[in-house]
C-alpha atoms as a PDB file:
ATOM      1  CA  UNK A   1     -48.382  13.568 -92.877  1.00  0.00           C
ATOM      2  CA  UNK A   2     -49.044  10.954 -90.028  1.00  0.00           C
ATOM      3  CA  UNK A   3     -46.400  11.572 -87.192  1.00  0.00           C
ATOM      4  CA  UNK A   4     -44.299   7.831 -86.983  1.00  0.00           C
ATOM      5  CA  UNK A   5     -44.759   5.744 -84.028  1.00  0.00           C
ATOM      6  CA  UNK A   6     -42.918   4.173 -81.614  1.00  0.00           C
ATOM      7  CA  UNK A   7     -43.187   1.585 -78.978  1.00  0.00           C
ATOM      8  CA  UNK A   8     -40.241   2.227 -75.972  1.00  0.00           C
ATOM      9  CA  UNK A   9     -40.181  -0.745 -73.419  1.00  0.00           C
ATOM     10  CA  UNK A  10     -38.863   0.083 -70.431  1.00  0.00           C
ATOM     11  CA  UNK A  11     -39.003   3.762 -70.131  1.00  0.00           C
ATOM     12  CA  UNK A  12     -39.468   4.044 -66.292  1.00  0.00           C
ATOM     13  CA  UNK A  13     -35.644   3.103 -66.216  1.00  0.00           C
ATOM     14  CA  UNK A  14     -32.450   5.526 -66.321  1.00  0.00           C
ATOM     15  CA  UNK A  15     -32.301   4.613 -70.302  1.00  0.00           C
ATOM     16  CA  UNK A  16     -35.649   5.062 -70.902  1.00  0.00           C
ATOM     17  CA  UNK A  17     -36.122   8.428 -69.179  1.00  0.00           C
ATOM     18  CA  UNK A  18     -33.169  10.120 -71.174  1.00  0.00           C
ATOM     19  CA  UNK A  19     -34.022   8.559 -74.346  1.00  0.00           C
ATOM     20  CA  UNK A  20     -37.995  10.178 -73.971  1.00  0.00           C
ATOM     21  CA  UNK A  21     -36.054  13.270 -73.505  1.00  0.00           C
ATOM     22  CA  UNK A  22     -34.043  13.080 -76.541  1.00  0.00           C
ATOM     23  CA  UNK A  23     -37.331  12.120 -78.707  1.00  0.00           C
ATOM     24  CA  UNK A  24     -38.487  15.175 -77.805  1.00  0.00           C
ATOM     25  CA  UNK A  25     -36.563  16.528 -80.862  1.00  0.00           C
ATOM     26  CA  UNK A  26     -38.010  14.637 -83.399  1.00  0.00           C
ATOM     27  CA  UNK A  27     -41.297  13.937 -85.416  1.00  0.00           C
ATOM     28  CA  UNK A  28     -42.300  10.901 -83.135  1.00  0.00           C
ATOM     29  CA  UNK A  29     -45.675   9.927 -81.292  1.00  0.00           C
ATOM     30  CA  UNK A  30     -43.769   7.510 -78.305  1.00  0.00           C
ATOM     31  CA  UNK A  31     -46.087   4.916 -76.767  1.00  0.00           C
ATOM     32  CA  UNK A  32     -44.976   3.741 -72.936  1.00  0.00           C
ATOM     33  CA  UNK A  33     -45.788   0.312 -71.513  1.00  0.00           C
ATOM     34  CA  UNK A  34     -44.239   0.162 -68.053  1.00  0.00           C
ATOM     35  CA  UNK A  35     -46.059  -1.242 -64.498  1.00  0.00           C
ATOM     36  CA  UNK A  36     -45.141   1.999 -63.071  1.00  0.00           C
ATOM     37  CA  UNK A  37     -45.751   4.534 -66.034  1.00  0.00           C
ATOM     38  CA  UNK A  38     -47.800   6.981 -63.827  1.00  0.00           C
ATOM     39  CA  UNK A  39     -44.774   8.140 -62.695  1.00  0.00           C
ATOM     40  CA  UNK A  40     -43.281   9.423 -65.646  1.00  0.00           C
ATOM     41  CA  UNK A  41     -43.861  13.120 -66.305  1.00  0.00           C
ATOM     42  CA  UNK A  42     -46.264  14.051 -69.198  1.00  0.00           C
ATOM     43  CA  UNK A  43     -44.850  14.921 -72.018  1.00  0.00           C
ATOM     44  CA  UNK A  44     -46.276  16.223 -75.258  1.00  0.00           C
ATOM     45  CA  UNK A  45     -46.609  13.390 -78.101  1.00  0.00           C
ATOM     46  CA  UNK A  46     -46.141  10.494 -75.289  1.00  0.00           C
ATOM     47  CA  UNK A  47     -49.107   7.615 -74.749  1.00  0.00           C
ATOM     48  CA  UNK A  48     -49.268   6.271 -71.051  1.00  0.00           C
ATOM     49  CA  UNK A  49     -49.624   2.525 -70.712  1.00  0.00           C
ATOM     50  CA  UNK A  50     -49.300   1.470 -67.715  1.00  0.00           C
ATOM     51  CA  UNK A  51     -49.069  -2.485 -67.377  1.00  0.00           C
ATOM     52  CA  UNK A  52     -46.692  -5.472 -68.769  1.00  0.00           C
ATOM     53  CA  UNK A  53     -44.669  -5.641 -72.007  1.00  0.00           C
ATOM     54  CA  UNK A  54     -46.759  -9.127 -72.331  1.00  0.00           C
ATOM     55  CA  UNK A  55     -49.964  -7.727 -72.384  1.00  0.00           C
ATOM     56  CA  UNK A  56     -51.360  -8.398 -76.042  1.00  0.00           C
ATOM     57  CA  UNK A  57     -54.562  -6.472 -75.825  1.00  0.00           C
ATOM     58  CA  UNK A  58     -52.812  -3.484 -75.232  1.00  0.00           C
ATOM     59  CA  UNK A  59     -49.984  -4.811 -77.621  1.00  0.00           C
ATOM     60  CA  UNK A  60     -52.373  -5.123 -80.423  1.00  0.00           C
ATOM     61  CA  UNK A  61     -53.814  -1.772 -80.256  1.00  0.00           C
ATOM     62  CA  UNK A  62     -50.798  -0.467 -80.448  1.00  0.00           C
ATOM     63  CA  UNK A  63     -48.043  -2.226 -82.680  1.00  0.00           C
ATOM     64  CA  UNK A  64     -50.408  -1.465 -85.804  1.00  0.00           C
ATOM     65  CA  UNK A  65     -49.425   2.298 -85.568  1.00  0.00           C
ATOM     66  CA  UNK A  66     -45.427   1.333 -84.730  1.00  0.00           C
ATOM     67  CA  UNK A  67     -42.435   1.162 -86.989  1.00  0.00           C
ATOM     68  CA  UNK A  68     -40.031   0.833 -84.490  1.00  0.00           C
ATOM     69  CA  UNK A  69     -39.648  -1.315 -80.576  1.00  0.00           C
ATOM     70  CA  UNK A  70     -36.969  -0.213 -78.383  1.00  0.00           C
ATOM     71  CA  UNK A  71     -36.807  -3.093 -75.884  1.00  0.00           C
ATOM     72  CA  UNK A  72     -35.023  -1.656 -72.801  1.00  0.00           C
ATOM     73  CA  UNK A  73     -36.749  -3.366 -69.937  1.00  0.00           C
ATOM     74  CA  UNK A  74     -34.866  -4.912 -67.427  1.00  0.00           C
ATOM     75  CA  UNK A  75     -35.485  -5.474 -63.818  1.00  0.00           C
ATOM     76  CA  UNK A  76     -32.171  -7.323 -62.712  1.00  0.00           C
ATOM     77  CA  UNK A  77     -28.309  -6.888 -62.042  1.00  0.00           C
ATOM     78  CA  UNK A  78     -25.391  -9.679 -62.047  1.00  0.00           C
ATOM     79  CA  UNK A  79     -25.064  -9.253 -58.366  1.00  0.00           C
ATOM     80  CA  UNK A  80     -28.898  -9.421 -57.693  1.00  0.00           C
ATOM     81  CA  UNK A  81     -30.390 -12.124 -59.342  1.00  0.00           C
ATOM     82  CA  UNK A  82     -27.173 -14.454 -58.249  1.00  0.00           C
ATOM     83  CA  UNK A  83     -28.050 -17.899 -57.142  1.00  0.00           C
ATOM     84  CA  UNK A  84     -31.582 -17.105 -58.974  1.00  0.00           C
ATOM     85  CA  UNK A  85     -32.397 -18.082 -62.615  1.00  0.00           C
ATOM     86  CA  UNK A  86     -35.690 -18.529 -62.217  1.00  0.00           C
ATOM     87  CA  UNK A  87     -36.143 -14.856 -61.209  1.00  0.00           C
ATOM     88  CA  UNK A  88     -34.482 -14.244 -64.446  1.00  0.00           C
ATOM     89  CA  UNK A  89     -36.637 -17.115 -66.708  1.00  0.00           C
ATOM     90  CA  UNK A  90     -40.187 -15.482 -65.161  1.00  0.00           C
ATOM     91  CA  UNK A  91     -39.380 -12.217 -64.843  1.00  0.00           C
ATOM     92  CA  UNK A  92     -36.664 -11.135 -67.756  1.00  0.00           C
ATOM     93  CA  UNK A  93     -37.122 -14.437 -70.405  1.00  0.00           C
ATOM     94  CA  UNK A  94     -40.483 -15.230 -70.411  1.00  0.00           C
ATOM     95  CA  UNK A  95     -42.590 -11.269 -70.669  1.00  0.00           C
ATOM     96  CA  UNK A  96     -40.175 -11.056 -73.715  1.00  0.00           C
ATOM     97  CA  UNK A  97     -40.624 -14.018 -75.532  1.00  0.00           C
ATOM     98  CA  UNK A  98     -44.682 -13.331 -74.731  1.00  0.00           C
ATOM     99  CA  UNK A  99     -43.723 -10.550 -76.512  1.00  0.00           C
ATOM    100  CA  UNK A 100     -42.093 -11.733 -79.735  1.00  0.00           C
ATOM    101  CA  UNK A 101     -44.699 -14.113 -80.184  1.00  0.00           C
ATOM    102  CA  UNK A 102     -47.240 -11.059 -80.500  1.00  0.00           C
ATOM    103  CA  UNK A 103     -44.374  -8.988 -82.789  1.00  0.00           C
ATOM    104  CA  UNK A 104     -44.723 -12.098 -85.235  1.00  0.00           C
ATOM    105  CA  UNK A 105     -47.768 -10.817 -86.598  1.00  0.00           C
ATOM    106  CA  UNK A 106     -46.084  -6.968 -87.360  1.00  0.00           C
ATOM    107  CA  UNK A 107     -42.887  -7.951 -89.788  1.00  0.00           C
ATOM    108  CA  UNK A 108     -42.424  -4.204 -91.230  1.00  0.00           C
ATOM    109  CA  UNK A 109     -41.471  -3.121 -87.252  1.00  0.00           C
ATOM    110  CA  UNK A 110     -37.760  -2.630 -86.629  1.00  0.00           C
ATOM    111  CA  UNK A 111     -36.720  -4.219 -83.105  1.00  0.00           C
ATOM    112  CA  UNK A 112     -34.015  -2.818 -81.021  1.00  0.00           C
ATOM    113  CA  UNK A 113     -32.835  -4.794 -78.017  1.00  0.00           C
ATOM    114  CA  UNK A 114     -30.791  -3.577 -75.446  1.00  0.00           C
ATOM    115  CA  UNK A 115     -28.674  -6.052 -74.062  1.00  0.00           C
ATOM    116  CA  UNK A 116     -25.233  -5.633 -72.447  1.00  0.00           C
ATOM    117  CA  UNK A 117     -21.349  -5.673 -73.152  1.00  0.00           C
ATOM    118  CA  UNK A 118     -20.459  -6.273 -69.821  1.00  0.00           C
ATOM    119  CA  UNK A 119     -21.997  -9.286 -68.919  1.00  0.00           C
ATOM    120  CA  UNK A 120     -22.647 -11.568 -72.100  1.00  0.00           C
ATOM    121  CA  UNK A 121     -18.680 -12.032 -72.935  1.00  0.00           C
ATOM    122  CA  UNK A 122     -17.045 -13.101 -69.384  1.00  0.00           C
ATOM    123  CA  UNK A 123     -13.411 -13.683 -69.154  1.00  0.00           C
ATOM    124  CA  UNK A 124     -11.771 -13.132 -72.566  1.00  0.00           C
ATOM    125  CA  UNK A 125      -8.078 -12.547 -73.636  1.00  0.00           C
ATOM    126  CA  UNK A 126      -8.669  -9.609 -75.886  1.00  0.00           C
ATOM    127  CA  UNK A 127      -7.993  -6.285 -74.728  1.00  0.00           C
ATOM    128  CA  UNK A 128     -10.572  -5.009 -76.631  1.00  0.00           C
ATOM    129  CA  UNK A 129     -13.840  -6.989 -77.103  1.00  0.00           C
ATOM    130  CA  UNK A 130     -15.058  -7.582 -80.778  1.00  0.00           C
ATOM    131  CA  UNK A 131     -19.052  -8.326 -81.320  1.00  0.00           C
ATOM    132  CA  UNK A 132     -17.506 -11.934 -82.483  1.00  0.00           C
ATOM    133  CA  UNK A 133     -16.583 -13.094 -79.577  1.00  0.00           C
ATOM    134  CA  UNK A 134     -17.595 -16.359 -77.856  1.00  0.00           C
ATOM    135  CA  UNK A 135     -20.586 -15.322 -75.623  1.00  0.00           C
ATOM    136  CA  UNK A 136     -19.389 -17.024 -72.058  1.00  0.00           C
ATOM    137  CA  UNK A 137     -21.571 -15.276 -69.344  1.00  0.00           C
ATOM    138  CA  UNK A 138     -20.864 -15.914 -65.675  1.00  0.00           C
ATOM    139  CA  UNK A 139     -23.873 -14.558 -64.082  1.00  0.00           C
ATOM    140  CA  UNK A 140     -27.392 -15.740 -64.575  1.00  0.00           C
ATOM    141  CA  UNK A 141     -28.198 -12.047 -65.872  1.00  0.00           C
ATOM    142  CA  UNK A 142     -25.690 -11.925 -68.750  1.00  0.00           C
ATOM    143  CA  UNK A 143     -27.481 -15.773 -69.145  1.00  0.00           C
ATOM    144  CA  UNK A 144     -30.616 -14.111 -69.626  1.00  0.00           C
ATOM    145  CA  UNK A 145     -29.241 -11.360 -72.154  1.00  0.00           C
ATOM    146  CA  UNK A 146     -27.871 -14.239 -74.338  1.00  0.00           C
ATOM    147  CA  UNK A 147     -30.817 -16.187 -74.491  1.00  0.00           C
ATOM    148  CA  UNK A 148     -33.010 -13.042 -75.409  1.00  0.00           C
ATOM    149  CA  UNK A 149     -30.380 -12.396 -78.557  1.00  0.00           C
ATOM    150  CA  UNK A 150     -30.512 -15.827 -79.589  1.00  0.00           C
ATOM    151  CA  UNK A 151     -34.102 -15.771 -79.087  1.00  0.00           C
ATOM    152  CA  UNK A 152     -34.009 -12.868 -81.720  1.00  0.00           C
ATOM    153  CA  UNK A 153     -32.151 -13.530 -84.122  1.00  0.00           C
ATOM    154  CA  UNK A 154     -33.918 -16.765 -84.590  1.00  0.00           C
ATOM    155  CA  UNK A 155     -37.094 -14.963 -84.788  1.00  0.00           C
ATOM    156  CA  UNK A 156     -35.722 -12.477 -87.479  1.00  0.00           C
ATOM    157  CA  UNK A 157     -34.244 -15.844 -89.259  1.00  0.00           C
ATOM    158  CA  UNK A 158     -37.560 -17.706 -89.616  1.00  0.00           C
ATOM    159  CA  UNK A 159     -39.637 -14.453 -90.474  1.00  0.00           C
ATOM    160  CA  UNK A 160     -37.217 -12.213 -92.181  1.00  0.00           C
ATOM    161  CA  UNK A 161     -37.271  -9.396 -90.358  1.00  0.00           C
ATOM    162  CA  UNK A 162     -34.989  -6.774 -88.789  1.00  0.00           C
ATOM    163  CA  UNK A 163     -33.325  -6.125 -85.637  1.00  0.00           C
ATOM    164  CA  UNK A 164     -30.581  -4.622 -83.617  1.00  0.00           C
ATOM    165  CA  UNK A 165     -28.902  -5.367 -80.738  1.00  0.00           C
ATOM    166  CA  UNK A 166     -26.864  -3.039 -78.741  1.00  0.00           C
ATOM    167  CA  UNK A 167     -24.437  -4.382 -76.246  1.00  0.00           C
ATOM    168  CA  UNK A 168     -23.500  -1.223 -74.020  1.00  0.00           C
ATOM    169  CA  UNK A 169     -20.704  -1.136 -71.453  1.00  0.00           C
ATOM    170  CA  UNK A 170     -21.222   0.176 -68.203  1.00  0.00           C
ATOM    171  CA  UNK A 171     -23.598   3.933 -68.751  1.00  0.00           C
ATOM    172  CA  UNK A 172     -24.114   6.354 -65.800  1.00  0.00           C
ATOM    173  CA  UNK A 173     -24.891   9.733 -65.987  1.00  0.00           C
ATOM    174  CA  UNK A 174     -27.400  12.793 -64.583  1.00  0.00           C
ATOM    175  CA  UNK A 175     -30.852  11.265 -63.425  1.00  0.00           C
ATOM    176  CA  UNK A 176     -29.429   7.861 -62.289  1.00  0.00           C
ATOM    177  CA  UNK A 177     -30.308   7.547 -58.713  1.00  0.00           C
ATOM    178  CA  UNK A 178     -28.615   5.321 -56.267  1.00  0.00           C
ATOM    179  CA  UNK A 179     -29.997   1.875 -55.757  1.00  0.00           C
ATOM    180  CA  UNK A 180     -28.483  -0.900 -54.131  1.00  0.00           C
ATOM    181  CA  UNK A 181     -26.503  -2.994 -56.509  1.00  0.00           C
ATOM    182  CA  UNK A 182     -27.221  -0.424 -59.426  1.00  0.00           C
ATOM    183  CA  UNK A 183     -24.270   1.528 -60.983  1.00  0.00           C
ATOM    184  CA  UNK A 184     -21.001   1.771 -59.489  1.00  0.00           C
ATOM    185  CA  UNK A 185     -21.003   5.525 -59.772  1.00  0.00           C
ATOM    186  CA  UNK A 186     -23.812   6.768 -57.944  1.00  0.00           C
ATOM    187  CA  UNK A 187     -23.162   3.933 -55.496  1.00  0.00           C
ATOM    188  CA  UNK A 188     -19.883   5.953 -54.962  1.00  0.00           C
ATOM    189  CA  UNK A 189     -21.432   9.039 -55.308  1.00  0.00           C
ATOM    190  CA  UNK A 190     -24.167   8.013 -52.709  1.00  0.00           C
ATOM    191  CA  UNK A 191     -21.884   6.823 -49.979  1.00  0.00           C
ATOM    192  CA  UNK A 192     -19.309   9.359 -50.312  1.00  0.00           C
ATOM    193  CA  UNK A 193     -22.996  12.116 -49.825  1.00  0.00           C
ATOM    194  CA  UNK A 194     -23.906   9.946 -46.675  1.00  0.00           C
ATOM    195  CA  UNK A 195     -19.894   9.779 -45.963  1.00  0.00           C
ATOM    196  CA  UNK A 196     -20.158   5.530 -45.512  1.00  0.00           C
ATOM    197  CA  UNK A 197     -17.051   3.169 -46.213  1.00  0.00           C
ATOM    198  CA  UNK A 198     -17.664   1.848 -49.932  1.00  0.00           C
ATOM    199  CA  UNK A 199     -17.823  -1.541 -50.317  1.00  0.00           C
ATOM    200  CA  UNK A 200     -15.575  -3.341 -52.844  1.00  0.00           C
ATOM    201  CA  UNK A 201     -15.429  -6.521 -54.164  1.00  0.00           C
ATOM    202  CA  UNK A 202     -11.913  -7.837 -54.713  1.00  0.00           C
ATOM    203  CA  UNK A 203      -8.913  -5.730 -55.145  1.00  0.00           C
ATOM    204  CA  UNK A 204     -10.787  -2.566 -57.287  1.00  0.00           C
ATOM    205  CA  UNK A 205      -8.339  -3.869 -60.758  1.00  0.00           C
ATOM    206  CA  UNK A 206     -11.669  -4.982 -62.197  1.00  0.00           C
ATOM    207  CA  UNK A 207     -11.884  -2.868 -65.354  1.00  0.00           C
ATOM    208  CA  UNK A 208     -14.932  -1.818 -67.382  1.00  0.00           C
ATOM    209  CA  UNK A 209     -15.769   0.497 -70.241  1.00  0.00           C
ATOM    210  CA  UNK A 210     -17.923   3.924 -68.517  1.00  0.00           C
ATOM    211  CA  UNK A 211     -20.136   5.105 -71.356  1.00  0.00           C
ATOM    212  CA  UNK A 212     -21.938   8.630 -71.042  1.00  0.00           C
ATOM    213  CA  UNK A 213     -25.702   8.435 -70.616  1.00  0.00           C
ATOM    214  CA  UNK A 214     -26.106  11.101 -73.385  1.00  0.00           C
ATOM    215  CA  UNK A 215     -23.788   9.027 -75.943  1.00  0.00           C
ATOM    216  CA  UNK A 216     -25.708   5.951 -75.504  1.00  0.00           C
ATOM    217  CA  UNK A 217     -29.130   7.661 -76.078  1.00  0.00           C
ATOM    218  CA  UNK A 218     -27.698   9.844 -79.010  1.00  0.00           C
ATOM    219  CA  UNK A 219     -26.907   6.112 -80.739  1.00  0.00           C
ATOM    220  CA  UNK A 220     -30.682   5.011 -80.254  1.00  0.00           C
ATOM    221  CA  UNK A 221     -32.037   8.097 -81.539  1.00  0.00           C
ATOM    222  CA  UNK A 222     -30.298   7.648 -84.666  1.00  0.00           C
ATOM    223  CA  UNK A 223     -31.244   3.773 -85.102  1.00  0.00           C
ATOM    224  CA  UNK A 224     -35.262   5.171 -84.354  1.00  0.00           C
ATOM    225  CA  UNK A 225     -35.145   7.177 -86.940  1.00  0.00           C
ATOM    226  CA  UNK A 226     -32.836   5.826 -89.585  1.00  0.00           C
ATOM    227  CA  UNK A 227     -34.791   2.482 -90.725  1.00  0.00           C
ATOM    228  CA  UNK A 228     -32.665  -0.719 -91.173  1.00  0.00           C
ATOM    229  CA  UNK A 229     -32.593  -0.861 -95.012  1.00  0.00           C
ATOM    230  CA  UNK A 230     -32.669  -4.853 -94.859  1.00  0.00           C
ATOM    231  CA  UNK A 231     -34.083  -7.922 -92.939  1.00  0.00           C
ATOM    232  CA  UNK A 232     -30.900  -9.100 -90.766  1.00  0.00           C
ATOM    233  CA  UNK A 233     -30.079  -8.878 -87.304  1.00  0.00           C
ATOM    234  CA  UNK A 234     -26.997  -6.287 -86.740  1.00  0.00           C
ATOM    235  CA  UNK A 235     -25.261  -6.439 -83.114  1.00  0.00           C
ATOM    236  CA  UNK A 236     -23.206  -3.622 -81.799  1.00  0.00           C
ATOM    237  CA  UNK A 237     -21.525  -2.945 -79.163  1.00  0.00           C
ATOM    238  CA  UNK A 238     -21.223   0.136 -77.890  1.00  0.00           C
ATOM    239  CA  UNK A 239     -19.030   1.736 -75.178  1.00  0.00           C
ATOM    240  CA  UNK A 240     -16.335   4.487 -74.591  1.00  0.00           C
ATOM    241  CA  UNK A 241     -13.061   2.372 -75.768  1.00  0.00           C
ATOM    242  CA  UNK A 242     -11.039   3.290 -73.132  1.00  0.00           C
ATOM    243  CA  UNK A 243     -10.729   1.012 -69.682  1.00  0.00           C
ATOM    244  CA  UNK A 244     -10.547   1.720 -66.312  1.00  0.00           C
ATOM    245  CA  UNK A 245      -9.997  -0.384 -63.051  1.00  0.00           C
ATOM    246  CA  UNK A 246     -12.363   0.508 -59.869  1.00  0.00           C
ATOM    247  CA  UNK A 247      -9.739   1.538 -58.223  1.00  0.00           C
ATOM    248  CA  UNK A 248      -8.724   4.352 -60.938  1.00  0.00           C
ATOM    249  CA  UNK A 249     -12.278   5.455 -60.874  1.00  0.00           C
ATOM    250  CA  UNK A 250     -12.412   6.049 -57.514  1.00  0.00           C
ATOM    251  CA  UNK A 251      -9.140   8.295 -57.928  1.00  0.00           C
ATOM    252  CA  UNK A 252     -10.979  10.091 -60.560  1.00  0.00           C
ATOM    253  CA  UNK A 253     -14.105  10.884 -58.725  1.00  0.00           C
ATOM    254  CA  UNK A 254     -11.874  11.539 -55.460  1.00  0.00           C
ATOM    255  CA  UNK A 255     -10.039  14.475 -58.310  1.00  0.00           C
ATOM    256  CA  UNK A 256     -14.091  15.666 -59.162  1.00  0.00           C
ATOM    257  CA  UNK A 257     -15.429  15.775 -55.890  1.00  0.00           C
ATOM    258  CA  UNK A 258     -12.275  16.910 -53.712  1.00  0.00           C
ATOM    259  CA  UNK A 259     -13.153  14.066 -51.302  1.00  0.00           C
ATOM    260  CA  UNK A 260     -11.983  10.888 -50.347  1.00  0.00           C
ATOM    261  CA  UNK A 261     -13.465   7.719 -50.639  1.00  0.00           C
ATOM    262  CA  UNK A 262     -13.172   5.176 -47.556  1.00  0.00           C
ATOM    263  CA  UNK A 263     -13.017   1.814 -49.072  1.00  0.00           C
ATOM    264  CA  UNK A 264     -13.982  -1.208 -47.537  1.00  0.00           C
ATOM    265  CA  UNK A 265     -12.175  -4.471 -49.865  1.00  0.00           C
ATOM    266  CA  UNK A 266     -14.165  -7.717 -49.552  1.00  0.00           C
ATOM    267  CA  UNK A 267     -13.836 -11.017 -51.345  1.00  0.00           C
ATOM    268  CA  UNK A 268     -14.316 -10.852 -54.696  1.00  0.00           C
ATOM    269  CA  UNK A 269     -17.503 -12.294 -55.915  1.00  0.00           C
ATOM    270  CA  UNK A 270     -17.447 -15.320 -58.990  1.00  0.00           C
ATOM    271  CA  UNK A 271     -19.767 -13.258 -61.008  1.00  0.00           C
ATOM    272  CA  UNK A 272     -17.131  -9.565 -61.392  1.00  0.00           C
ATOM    273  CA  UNK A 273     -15.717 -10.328 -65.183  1.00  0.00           C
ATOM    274  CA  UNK A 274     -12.203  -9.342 -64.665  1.00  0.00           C
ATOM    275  CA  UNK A 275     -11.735  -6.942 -67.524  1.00  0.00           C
ATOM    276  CA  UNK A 276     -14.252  -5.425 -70.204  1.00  0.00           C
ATOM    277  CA  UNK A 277     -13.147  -3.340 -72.651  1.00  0.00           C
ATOM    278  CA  UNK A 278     -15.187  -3.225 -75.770  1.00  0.00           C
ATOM    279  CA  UNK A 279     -14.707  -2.521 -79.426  1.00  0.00           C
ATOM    280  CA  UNK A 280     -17.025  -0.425 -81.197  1.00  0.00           C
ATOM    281  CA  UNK A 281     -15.124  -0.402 -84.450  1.00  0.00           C
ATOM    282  CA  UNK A 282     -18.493  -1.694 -86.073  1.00  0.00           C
ATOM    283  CA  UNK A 283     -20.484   0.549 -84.930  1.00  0.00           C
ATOM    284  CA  UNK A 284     -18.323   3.808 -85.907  1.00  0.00           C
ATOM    285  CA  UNK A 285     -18.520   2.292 -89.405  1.00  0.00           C
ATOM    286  CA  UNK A 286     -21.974   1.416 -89.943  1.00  0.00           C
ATOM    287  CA  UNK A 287     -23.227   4.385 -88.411  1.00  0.00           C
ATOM    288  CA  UNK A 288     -20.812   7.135 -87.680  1.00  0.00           C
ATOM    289  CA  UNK A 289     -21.568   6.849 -83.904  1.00  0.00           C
ATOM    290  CA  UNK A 290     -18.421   7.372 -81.585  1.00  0.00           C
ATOM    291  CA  UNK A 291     -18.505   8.759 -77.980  1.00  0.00           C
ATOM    292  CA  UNK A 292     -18.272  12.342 -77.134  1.00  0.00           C
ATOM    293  CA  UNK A 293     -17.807  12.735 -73.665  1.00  0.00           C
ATOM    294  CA  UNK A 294     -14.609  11.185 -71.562  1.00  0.00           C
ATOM    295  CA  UNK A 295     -14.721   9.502 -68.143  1.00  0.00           C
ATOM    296  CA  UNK A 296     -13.618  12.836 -66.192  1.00  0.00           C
ATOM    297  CA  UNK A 297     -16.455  15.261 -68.080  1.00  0.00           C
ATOM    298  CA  UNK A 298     -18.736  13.107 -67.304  1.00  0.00           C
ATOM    299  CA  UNK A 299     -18.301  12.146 -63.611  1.00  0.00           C
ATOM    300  CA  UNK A 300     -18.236  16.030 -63.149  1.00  0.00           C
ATOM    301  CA  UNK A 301     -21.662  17.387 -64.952  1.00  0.00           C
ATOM    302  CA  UNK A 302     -22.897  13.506 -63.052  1.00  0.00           C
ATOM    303  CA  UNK A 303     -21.403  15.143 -59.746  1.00  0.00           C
ATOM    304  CA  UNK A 304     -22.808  18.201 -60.540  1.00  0.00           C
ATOM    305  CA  UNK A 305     -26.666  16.658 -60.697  1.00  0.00           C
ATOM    306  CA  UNK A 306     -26.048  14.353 -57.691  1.00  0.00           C
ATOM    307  CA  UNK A 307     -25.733  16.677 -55.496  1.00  0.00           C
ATOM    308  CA  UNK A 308     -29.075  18.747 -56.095  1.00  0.00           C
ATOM    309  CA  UNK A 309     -30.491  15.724 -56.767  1.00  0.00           C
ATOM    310  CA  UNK A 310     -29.481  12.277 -55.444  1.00  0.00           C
ATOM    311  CA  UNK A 311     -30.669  10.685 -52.709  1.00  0.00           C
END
């Protein structure tokens, strides 16, 4: 029997790389279009592509053999493409709605779209963030995330076709390395290595939802291989349930590490959402999915990797 096929978008990122890991354990061939795929380490049952997720020669070679797209390519932050939605329209918009118009022609392939619970909802009352809420984005990257879900589930309406979207809260974890603007955790983790004030914007009373890299992946494994059974567009979100303000993180990785953290308060910038907290009551249901590992665990066995391994 033919091995099933996959298409993974996005793989050179920290997502990508942990969920080519965890395919590892199943009956998959995994095809890889990323710019920078030469960088990836071979792995057995893994095709190398190495240019654009709008490339439709390549595309069309390949989607034939596919039953399922994980879409995880992304290329911007909130804080780094403020003041620039065109960045976001050419680079983010545009190579994915190239894309779609190529998927058109495959209508059995499943299409899973990672988008993000942190920046697509904005400032809400509810303590704990249902998929139904009024999408009110305040950065020109949650912008973009909303217009690529719209952009799908009108594509699924007029062709009748599946997809999922998964709207994760804020994942870190072993193998994310510190870039500028990229993950509050290894930022911390970075600057408390290089022993530099941390910068933070506003008081540190922000709170977000810290979701364990290996959860998240575990969740996308299951939606590769368990097919949706019909042609609808399903939206999760999917996140640890439990919040916690900057300030209480940086108390908890102060606890982990034994160090302190010298923090440096600025003004707080207009695209922070104040609070995000999401429920994953939907997701639990439909799929039995709930997080396994807690804030503390996982800043440790993160610790534990930055050290022999961040930069």
């Amino acid at each position: 029997m033919k091995a099933e096929q996959i298409l993974l978008l996005g793989a050179t990122g920290f997502v990508g790389q942990h969920l080519l890991w965890a395919l590892q354990n199943h009956s998959l061939e995994t095809h890889v279009i990323a710019r920078h795929a030469h960088i990836l380490p071979i792995q057995p049952g893994v095709h190398y592509h190495a240019t654009s997720l709008d490339d439709t020669a390549c595309l069309t070679r390949i989607l034939p053999h596919c039953q399922t797209v994980i879409h995880l390519a992304s290329a911007s932050t909130p804080g780094s493409s403020a003041l620039q939605p065109v960045f976001e329209a050419e680079h983010i918009i545009l190579p994915t709605l190239r894309f779609l118009e190529v998927l058109q022609d495959y209508p059995s392939i499943h299409l899973i779209y990672l988008s993000s619970g942190g920046a697509v909802y904005g400032n809400t009352d509810h303590p704990f963030i249902p998929e139904q809420t009024t999408l009110s984005p305040l950065s020109y990257y949650g912008a973009s995330k909303v217009a690529i879900e719209q952009f799908i589930q009108a594509f699924c309406q007029q062709l009748h076709r599946p997809a999922t979207i998964l709207r994760p809260s804020n994942f870190y974890g072993p193998g994310q390395p510190y870039r500028p603007g990229f993950g509050i955790i290894p930022t911390i983790f970075h600057h408390l290595r290089i022993q530099k004030p941390l910068s933070i914007w506003g008081d540190g009373n922000i709170i977000r939802d810290y979701l364990y890299i290996d959860d998240l992946t575990r969740l996308c494994e299951h939606l590769i291989t368990h097919h949706s059974s019909n042609n609808t567009v399903k939206i999760y979100n999917v996140g640890a349930g439990q919040g916690h303000s900057l300030n209480q993180l940086c108390e908890l990785i102060e606890e982990v590490t034994g160090q302190k953290i010298q923090r440096n308060y600025q003004t707080a910038r207009q695209v922070d959402v104040r609070r995000v907290v999401l429920d994953c009551h939907q997701v639990c249901k439909d799929h039995q999915w709930f997080p396994k590992i807690n804030l503390k665990t996982g800043l440790k066995l993160t610790w534990e990797w930055f050290q022999h391994h961040g930069e």
